[in-house]
C-alpha atoms as a PDB file:
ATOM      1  CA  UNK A   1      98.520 -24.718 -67.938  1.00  0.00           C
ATOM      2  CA  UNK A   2     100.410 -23.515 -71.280  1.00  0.00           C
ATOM      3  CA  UNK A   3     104.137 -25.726 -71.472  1.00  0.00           C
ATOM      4  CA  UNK A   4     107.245 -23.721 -71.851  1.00  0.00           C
ATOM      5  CA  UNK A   5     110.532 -24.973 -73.563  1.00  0.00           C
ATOM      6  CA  UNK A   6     113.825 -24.854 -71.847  1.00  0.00           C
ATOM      7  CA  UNK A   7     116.921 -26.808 -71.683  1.00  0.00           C
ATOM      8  CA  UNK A   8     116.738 -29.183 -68.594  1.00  0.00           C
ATOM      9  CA  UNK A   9     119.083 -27.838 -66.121  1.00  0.00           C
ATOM     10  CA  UNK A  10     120.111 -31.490 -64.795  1.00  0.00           C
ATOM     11  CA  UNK A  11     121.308 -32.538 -68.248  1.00  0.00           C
ATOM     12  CA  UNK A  12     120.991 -30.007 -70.546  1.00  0.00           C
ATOM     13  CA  UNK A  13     118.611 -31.368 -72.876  1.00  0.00           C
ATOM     14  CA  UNK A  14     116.112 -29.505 -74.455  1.00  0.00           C
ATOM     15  CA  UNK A  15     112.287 -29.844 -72.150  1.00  0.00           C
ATOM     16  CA  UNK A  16     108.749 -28.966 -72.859  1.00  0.00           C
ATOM     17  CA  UNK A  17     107.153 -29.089 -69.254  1.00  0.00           C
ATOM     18  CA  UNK A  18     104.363 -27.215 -67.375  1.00  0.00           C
ATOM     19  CA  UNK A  19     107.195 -25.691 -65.152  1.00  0.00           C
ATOM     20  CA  UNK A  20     111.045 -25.104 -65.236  1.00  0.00           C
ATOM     21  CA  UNK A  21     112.752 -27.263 -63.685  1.00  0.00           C
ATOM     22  CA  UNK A  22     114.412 -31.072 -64.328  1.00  0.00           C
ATOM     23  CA  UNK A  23     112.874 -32.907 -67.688  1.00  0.00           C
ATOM     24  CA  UNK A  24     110.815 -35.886 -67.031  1.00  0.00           C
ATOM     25  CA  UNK A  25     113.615 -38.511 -67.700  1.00  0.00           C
ATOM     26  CA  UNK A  26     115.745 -37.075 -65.198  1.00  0.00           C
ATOM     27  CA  UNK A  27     112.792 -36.776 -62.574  1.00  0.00           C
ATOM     28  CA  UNK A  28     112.121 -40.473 -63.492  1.00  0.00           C
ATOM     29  CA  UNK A  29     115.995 -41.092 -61.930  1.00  0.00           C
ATOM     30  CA  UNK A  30     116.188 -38.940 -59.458  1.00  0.00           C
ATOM     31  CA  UNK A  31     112.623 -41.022 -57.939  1.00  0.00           C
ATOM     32  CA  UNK A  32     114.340 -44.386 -58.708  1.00  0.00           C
ATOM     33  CA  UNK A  33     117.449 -43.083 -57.043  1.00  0.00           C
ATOM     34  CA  UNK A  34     117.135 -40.653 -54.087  1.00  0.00           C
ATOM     35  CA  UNK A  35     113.047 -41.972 -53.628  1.00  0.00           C
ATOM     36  CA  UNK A  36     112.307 -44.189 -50.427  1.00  0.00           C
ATOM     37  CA  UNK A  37     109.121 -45.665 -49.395  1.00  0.00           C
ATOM     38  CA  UNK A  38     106.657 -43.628 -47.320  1.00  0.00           C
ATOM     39  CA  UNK A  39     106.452 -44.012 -43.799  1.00  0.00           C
ATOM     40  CA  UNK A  40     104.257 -42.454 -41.165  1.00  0.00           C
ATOM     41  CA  UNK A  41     105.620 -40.489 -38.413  1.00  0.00           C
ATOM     42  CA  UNK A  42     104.012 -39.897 -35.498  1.00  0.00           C
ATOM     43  CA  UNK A  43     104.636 -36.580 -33.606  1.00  0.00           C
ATOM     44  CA  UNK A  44     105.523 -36.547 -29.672  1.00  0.00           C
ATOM     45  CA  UNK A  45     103.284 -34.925 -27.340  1.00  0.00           C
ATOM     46  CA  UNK A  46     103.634 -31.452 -26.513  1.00  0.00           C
ATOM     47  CA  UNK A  47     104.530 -31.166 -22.780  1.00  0.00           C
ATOM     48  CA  UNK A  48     104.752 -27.769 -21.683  1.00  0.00           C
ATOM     49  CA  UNK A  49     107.759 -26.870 -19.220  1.00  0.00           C
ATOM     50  CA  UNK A  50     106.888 -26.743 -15.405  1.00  0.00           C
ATOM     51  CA  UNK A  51     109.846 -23.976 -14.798  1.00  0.00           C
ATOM     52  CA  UNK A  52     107.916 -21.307 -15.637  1.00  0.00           C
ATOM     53  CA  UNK A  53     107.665 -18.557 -12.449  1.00  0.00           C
ATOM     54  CA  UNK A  54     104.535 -16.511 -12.017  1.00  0.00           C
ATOM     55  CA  UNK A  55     104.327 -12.989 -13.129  1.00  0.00           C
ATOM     56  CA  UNK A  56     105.307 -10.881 -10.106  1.00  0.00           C
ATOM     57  CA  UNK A  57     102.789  -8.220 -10.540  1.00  0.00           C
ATOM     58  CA  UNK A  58      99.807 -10.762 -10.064  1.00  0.00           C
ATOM     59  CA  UNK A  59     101.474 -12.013  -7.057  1.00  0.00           C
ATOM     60  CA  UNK A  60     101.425  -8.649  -5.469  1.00  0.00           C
ATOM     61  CA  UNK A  61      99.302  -7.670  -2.665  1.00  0.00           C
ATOM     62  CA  UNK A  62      98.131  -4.014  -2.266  1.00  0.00           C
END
């Protein structure tokens, strides 16, 4: 992928990166700053809800 120059739009500075967006020095600070270790979360069980009436066309009797 070709790099394109821009002026970082964190800190103004002048950036040759594959895409636009913060140079690498400011990405570096933003990781050591805002970054937190990964953790693995673990997704409840779907339960569907029991209040849920029948359709009142199948219940029909002819």
């Amino acid at each position: 992928m070709g790099n394109i120059e821009f002026d970082c739009p964190r800190c103004g500075s002048p950036a040759t990166e594959d895409f636009y967006g913060p140079c690498t020095q400011c990405r570096s600070r933003l990781r050591a700053s805002l970054g937190g270790e990964q953790r693995r979360v673990e997704a409840a069980e779907y339960v569907p809800k029991l209040n849920v009436t029948a359709n009142a066309v199948a219940l029909r009797d002819d």
